[in-house]
C-alpha atoms as a PDB file:
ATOM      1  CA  UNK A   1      -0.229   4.941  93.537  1.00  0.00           C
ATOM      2  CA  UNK A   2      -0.434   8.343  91.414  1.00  0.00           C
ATOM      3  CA  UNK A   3       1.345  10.818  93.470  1.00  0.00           C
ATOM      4  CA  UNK A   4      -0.916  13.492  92.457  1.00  0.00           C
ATOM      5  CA  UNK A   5      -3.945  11.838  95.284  1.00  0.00           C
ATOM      6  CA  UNK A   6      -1.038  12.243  97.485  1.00  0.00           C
ATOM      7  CA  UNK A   7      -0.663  16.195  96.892  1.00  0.00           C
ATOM      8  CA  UNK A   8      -4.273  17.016  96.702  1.00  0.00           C
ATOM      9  CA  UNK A   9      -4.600  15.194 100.689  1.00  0.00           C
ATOM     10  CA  UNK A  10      -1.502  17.132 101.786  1.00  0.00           C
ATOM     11  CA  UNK A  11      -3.712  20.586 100.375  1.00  0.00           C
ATOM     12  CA  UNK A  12      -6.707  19.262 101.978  1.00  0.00           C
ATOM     13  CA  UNK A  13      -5.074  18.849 105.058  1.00  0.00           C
ATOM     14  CA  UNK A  14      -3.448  22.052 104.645  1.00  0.00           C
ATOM     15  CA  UNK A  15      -6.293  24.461 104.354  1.00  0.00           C
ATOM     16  CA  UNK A  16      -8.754  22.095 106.204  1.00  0.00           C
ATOM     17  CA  UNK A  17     -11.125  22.619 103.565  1.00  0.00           C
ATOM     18  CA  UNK A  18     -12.145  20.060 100.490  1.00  0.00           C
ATOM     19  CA  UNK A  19     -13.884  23.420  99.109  1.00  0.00           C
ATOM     20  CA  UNK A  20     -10.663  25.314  99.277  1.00  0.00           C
ATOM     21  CA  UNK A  21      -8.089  22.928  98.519  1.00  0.00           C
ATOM     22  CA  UNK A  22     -10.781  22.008  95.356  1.00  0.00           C
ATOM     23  CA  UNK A  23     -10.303  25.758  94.213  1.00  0.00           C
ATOM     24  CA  UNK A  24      -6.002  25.798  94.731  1.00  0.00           C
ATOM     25  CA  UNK A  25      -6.030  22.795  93.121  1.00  0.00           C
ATOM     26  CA  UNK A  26      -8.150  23.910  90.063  1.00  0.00           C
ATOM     27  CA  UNK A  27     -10.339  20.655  90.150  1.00  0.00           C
ATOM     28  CA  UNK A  28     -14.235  20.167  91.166  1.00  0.00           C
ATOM     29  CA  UNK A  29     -14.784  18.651  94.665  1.00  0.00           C
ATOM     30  CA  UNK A  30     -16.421  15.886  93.364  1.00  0.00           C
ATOM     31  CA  UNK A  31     -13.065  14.764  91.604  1.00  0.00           C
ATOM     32  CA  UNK A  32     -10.795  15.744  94.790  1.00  0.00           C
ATOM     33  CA  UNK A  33     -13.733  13.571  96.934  1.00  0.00           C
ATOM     34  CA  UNK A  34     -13.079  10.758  94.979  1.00  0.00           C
ATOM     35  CA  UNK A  35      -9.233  10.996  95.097  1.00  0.00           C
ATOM     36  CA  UNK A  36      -9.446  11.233  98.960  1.00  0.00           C
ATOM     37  CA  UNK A  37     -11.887   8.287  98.946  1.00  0.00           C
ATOM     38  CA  UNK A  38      -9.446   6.476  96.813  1.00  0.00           C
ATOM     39  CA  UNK A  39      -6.517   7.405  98.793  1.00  0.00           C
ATOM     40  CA  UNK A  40      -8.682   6.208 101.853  1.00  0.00           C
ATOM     41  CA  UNK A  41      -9.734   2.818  99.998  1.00  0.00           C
ATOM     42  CA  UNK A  42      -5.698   2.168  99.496  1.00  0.00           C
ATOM     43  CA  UNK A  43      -4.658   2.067 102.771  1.00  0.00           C
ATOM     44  CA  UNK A  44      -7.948   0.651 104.229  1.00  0.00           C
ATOM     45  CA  UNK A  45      -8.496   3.656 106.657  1.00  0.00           C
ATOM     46  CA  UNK A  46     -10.405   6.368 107.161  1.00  0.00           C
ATOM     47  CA  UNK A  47      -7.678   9.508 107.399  1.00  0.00           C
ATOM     48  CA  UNK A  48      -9.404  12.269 107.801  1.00  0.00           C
ATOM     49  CA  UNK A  49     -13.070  13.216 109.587  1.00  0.00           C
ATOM     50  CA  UNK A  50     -15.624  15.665 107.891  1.00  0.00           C
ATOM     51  CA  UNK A  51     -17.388  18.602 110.103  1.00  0.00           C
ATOM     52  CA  UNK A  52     -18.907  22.046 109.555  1.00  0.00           C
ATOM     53  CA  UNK A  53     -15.897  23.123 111.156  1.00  0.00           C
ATOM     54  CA  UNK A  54     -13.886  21.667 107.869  1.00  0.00           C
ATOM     55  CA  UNK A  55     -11.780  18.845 108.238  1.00  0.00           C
ATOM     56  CA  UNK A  56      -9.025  16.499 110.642  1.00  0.00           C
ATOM     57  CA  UNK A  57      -6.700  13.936 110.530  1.00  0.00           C
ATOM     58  CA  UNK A  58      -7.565  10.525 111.950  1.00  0.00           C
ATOM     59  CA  UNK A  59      -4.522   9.049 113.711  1.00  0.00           C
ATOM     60  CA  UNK A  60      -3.948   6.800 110.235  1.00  0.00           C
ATOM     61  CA  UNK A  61      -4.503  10.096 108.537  1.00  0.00           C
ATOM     62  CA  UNK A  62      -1.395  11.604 110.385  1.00  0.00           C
ATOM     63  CA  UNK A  63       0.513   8.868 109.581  1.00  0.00           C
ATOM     64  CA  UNK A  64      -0.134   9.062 105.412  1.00  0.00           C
ATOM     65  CA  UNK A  65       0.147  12.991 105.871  1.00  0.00           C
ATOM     66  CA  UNK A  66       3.838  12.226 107.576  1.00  0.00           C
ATOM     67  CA  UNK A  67       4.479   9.957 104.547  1.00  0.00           C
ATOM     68  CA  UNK A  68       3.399  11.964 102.021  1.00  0.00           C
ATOM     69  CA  UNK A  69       5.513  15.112 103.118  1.00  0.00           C
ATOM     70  CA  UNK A  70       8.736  12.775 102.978  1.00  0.00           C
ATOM     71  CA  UNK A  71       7.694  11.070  99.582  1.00  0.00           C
ATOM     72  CA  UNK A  72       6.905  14.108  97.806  1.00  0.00           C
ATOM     73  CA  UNK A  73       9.893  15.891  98.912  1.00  0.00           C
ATOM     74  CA  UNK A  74      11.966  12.749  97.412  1.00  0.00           C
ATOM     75  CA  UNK A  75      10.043  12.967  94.376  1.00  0.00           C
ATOM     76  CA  UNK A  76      11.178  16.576  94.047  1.00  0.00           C
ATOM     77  CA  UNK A  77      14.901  15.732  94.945  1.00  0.00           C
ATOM     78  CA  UNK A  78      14.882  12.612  92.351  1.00  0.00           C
ATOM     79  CA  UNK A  79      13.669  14.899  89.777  1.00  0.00           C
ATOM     80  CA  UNK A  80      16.101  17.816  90.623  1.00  0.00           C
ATOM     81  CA  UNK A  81      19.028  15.314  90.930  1.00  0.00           C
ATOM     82  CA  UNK A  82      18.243  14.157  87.794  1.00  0.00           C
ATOM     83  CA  UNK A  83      18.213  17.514  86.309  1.00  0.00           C
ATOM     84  CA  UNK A  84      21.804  18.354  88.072  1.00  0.00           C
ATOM     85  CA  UNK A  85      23.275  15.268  87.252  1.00  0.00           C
ATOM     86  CA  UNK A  86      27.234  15.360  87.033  1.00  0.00           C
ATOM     87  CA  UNK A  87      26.469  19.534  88.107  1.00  0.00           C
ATOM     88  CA  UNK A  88      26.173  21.508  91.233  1.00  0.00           C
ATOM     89  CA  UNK A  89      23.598  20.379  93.768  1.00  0.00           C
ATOM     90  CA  UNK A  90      19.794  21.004  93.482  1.00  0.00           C
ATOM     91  CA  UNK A  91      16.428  21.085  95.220  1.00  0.00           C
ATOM     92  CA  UNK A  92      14.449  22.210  97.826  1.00  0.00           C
ATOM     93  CA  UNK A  93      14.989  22.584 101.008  1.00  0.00           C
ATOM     94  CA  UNK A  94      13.706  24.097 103.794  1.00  0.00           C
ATOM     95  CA  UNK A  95      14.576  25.204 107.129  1.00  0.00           C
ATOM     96  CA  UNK A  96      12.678  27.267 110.257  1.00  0.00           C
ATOM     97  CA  UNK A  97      14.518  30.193 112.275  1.00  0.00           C
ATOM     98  CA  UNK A  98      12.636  30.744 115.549  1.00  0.00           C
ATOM     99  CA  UNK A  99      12.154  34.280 115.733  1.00  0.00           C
ATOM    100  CA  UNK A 100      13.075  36.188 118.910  1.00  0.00           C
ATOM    101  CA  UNK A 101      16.426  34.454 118.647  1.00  0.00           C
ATOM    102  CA  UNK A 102      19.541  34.690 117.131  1.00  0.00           C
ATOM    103  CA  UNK A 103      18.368  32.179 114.489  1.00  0.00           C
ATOM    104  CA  UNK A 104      16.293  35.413 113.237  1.00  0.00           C
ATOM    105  CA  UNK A 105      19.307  37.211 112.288  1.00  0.00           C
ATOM    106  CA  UNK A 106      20.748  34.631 110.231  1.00  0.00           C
ATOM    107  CA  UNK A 107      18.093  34.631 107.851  1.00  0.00           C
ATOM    108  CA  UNK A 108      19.663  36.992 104.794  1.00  0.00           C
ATOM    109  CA  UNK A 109      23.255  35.227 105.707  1.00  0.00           C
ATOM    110  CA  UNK A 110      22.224  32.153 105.533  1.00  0.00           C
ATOM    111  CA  UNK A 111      20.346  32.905 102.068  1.00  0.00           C
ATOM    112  CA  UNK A 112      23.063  34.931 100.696  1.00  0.00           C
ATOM    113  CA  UNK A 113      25.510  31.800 101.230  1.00  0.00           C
ATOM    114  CA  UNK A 114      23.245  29.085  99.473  1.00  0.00           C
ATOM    115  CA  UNK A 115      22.699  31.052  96.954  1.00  0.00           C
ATOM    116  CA  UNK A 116      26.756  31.942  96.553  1.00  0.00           C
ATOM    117  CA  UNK A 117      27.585  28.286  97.186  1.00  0.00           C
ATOM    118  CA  UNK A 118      24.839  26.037  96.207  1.00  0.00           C
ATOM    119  CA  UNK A 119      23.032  28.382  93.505  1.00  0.00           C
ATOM    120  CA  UNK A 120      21.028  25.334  92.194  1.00  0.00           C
ATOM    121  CA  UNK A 121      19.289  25.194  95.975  1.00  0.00           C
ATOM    122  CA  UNK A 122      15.621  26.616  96.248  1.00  0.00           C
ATOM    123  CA  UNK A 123      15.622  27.578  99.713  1.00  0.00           C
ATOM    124  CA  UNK A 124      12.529  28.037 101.675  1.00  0.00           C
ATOM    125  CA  UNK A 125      13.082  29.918 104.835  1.00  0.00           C
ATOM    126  CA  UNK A 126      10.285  30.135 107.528  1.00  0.00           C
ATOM    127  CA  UNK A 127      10.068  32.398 110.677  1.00  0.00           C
ATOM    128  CA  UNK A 128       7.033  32.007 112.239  1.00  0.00           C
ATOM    129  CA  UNK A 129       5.358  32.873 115.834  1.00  0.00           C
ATOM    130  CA  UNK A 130       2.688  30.587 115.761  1.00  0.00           C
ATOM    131  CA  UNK A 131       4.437  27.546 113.749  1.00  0.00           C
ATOM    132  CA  UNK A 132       5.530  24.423 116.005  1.00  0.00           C
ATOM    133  CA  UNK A 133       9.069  23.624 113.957  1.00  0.00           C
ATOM    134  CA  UNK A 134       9.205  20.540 116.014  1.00  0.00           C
ATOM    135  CA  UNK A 135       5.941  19.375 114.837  1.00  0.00           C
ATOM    136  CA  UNK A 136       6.530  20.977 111.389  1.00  0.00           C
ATOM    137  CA  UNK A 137      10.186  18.534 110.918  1.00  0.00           C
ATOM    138  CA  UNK A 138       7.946  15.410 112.360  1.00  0.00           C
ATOM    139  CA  UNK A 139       5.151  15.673 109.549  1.00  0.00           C
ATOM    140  CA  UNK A 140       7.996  16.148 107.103  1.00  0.00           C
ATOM    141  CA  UNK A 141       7.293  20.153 106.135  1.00  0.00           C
ATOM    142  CA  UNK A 142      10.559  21.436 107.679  1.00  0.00           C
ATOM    143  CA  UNK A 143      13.701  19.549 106.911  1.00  0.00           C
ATOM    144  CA  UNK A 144      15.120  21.094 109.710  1.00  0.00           C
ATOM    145  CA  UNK A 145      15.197  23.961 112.264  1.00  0.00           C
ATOM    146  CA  UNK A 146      16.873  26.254 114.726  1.00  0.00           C
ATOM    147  CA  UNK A 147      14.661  26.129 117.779  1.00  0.00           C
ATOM    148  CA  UNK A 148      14.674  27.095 121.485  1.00  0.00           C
ATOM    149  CA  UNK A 149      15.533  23.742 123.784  1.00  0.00           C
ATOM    150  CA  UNK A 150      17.536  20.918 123.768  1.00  0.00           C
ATOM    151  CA  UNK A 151      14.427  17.730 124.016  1.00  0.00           C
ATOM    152  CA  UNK A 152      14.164  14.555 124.677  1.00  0.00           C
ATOM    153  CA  UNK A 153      11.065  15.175 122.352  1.00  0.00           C
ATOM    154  CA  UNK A 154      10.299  11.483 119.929  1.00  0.00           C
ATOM    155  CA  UNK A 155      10.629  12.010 116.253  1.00  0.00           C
ATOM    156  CA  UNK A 156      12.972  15.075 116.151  1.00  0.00           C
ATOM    157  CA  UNK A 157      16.803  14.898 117.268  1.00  0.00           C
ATOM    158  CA  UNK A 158      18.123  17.921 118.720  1.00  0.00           C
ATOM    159  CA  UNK A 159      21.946  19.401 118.822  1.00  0.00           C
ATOM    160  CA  UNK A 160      22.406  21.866 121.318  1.00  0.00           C
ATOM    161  CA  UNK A 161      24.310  24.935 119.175  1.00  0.00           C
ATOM    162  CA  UNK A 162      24.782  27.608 121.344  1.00  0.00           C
ATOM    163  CA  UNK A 163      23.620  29.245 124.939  1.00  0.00           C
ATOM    164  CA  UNK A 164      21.913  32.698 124.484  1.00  0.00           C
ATOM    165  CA  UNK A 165      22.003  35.333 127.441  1.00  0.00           C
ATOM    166  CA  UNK A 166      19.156  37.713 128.214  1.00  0.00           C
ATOM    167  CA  UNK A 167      19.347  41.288 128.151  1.00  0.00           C
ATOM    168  CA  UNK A 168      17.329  44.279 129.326  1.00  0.00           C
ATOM    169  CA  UNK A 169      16.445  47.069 126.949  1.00  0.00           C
ATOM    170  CA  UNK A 170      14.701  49.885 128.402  1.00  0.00           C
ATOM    171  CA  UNK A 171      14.028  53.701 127.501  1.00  0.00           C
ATOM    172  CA  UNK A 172      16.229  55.976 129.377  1.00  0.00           C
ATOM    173  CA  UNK A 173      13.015  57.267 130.931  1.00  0.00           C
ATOM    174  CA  UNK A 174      12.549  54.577 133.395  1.00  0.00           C
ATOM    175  CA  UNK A 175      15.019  55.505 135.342  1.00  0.00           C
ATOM    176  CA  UNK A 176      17.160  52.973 134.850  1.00  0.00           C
ATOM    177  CA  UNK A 177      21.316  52.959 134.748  1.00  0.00           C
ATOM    178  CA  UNK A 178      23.037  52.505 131.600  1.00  0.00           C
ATOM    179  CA  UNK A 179      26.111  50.464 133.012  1.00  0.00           C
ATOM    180  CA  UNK A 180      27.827  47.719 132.073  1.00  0.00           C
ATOM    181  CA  UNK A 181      27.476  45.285 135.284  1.00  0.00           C
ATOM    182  CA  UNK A 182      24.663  42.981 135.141  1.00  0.00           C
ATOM    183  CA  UNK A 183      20.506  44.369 136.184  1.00  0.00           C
ATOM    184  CA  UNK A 184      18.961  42.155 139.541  1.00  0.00           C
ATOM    185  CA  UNK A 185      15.273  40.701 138.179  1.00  0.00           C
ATOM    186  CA  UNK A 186      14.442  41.998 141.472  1.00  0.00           C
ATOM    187  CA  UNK A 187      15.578  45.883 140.455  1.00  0.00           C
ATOM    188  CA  UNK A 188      12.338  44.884 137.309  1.00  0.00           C
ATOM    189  CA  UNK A 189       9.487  44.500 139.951  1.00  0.00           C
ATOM    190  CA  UNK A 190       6.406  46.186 138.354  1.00  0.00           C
ATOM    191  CA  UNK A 191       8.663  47.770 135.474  1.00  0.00           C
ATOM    192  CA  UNK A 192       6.237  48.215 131.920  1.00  0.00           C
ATOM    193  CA  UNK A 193       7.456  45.149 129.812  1.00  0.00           C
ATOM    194  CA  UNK A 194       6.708  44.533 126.336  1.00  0.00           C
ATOM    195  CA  UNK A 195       6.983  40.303 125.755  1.00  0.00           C
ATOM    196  CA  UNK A 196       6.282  37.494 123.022  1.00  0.00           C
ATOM    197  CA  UNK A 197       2.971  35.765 124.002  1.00  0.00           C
ATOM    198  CA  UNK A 198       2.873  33.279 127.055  1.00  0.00           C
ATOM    199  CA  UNK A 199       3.562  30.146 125.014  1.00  0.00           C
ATOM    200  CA  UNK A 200       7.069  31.515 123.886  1.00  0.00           C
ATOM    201  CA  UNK A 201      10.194  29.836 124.836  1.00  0.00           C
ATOM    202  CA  UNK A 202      11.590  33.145 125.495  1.00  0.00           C
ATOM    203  CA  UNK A 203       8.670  34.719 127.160  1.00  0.00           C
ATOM    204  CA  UNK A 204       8.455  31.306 129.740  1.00  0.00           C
ATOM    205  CA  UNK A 205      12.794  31.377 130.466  1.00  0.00           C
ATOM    206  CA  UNK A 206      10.825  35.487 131.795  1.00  0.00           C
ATOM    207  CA  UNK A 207       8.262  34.197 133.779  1.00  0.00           C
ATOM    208  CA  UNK A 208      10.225  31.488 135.427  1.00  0.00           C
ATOM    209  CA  UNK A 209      13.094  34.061 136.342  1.00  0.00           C
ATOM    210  CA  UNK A 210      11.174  36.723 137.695  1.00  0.00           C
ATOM    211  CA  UNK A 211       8.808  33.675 139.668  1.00  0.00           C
ATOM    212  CA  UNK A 212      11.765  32.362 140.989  1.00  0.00           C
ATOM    213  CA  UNK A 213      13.326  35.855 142.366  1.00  0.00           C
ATOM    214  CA  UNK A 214       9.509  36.278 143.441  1.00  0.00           C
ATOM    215  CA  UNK A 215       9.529  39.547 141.454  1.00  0.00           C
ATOM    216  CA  UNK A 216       5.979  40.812 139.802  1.00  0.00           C
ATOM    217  CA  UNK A 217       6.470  40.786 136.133  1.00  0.00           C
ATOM    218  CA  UNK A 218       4.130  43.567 134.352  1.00  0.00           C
ATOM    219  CA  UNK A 219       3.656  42.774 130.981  1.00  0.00           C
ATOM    220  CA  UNK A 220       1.925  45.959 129.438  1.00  0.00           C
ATOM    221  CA  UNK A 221       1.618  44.212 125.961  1.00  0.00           C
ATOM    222  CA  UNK A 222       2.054  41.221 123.867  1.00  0.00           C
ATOM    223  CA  UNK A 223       4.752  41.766 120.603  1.00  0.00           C
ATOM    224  CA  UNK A 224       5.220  39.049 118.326  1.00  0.00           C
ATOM    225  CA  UNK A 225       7.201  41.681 115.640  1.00  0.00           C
ATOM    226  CA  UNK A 226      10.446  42.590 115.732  1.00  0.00           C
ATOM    227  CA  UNK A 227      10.249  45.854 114.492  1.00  0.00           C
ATOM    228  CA  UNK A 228       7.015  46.528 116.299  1.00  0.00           C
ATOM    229  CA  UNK A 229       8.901  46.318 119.580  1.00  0.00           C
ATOM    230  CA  UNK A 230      11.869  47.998 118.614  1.00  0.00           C
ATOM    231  CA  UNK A 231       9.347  51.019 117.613  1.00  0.00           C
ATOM    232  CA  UNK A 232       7.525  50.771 121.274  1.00  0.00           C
ATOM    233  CA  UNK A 233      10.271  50.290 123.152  1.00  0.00           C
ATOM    234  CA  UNK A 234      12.170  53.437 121.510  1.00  0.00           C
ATOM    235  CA  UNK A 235       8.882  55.041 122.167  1.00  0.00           C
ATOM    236  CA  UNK A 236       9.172  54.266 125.978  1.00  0.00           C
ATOM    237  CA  UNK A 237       6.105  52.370 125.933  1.00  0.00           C
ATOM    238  CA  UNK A 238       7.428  49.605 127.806  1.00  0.00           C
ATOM    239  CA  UNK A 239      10.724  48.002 128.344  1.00  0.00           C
ATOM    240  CA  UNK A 240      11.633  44.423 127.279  1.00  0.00           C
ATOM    241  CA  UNK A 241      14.148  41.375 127.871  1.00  0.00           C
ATOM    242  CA  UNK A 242      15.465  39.641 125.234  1.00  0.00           C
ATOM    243  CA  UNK A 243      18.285  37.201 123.843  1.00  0.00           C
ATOM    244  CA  UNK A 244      21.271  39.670 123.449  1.00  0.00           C
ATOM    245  CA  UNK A 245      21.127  39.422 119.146  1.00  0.00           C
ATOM    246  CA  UNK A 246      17.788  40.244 119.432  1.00  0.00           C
ATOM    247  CA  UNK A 247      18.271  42.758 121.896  1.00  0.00           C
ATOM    248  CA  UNK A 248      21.355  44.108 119.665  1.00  0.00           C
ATOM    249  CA  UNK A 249      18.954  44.561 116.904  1.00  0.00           C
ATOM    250  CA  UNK A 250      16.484  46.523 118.974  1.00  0.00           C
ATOM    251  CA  UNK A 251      19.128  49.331 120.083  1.00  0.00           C
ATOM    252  CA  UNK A 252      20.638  49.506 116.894  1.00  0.00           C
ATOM    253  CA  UNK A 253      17.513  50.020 114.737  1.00  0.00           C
ATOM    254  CA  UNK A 254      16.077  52.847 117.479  1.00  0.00           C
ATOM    255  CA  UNK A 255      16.669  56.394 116.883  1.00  0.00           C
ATOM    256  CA  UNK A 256      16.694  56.553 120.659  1.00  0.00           C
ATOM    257  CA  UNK A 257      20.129  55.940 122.900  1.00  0.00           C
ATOM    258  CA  UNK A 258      18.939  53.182 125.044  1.00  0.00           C
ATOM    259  CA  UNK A 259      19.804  51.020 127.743  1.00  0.00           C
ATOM    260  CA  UNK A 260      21.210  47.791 127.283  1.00  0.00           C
ATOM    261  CA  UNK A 261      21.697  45.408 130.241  1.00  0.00           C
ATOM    262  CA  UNK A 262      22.490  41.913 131.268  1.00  0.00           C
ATOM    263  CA  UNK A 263      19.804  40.146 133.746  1.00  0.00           C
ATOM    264  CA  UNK A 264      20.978  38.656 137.081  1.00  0.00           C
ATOM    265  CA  UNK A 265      20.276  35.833 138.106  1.00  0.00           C
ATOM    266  CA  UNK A 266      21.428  34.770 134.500  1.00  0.00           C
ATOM    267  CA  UNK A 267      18.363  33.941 132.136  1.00  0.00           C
ATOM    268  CA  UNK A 268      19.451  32.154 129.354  1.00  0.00           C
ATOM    269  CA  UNK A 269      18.037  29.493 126.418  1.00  0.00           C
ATOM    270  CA  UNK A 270      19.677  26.980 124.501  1.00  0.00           C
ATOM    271  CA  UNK A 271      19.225  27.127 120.853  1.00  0.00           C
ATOM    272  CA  UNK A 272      19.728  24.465 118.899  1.00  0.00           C
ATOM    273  CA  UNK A 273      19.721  22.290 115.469  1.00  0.00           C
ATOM    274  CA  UNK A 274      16.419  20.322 114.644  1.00  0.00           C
ATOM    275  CA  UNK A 275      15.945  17.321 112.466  1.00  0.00           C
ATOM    276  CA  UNK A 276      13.895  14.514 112.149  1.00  0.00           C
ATOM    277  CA  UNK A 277      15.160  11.759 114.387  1.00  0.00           C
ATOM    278  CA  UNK A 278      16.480   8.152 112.199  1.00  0.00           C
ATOM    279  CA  UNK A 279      15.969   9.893 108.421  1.00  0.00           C
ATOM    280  CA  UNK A 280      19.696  11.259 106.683  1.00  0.00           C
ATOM    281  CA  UNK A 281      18.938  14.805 105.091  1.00  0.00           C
ATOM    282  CA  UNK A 282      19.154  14.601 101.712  1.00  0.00           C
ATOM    283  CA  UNK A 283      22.500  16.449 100.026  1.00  0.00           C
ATOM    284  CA  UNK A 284      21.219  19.692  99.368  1.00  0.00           C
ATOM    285  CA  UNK A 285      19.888  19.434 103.245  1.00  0.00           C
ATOM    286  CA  UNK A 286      22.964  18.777 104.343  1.00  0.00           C
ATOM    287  CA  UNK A 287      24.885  21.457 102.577  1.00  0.00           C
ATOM    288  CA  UNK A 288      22.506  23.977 104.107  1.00  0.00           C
ATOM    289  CA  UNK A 289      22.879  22.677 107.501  1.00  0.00           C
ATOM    290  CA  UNK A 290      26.839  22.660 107.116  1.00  0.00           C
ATOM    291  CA  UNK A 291      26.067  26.467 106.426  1.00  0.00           C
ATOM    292  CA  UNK A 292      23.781  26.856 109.112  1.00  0.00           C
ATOM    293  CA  UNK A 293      26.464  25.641 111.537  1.00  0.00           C
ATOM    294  CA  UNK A 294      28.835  27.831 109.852  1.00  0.00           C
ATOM    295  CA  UNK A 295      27.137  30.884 110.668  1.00  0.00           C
ATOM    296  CA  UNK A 296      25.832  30.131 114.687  1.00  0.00           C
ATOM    297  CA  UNK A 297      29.156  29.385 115.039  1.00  0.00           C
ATOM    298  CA  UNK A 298      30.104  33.198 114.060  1.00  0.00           C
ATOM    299  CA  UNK A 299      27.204  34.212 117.015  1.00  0.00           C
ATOM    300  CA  UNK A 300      29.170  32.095 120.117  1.00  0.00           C
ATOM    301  CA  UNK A 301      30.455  35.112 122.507  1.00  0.00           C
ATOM    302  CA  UNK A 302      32.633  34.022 125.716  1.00  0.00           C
ATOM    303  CA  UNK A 303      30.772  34.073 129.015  1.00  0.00           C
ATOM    304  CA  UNK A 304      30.900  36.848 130.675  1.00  0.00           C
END
């Protein structure tokens, strides 16, 4: 099969277009038509459905798409082994930090040591919101991933890495204590809060806390940036609750001396190492992820 029909579905499928994956590609639709209708005529199946909308993936379509991610990245690591051979290791790889975690602050560490270690290693770091790394290491575009949860999910093996604790950082303006004993949820009823959307692991460990102490949790606005929050929180615009090396972050990039609290009952999430379930990383993968452990093992505090 030429491997380029496989590329030009995997941009397809990308950008949900023909049209726009015809104009990354450089080649008229007609031409990237008749690769997908070839690609479709190899494996006897239709793989992906045609609308105004754009396009989607049939179930057989997910399946090649899957594939293709795997063989292309092999393809790449062939030709950069190749290129290395008898020298240092090589290749892409590529790894997801979940932001609003302690995987975000790893990000410049954990580039900084590839490239002092491995300097061959192209490494291609994602933090995204709205990404599902899970999802992302099962269609083969993340080799692997520092996530919120510990599974059973099929396709993807998790290893639990460390436990993160939840901490309250809040304006001196609400009123609220700066001490070091632990804050009650139920001291938070109606307090301002500035969260992660709904369908964040860190926003939900919230919302089940403060349902379970049957506290009312405000939330005055939706934050998906770091800094952002940081900025509105020094502002007093809200208060928020966060895993302490995020909540670090926040107090020591405001200008503002604010308060910095554990939450009682405990709210915590466990973070840990994602790969695709029955497939070896390849050795650059594995170097990174020997890193990777390296430096969560540096964020592990004693329970307090």
């Amino acid at each position: 099969m030429d491997i380029r029909r496989l590329k030009s579905f995997i941009v397809i499928v990308d950008t949900g277009s023909i049209t726009r994956a015809a104009d990354i590609l450089h080649v008229a639709q007609p031409a990237l038509s008749q690769q997908l209708a070839s690609l479709e005529e190899h494996f006897g199946q239709k793989l992906l459905l045609r609308s105004q909308q754009g396009v989607s993936m049939t179930d057989a379509g997910h399946a090649v798409y899957r594939h293709a991610q795997i063989i292309l990245r092999q393809m790449d690591q062939a030709q950069a082994d190749a290129s290395a051979a008898g020298n240092s290791l090589a290749g892409r790889v590529s790894v997801g930090l979940v932001p609003f975690s302690s995987a975000a602050t790893l990000s410049v560490d954990l580039l900084a040591e590839t490239r002092k270690r491995h300097p061959g290693i192209l490494l291609h770091l994602t933090e995204s919101v709205g990404q599902t790394y899970s999802q992302m290491i099962m269609t083969g575009r993340l080799e692997m991933a520092l996530i919120h949860g510990v599974g059973p999910l099929k396709g993807v093996k998790f290893e639990p890495i460390l436990s993160e604790e939840f901490f309250l950082v809040a304006h001196p303006n609400f009123a609220i204590e700066a001490d070091e004993k632990p804050i009650a949820v139920a001291a938070l009823d109606g307090l301002p809060l500035l969260m992660p959307p709904a369908y964040n692991f860190v926003r939900r460990a919230v919302d089940t806390a403060f349902t379970r102490s049957r506290v009312n949790l405000k939330v005055v606005g939706e934050v998906e940036i770091v800094r952002t929050l940081t900025r509105a929180v020094s502002a007093g615009l809200g208060a928020t609750i966060m895993p302490k090396a995020i909540a670090d972050r926040i107090v020591t990039e405001s200008g503002e001396p604010l308060v910095c609290r554990m939450v009682t009952p405990r709210i915590e999430e466990t973070l840990s190492l994602c790969v695709a379930d029955g497939m070896s990383l390849s050795e650059p993968a594995t170097a990174v992820r020997d890193i990777l452990l390296e430096l969560t093992a540096r964020l592990k505090l004693p329970r307090g």
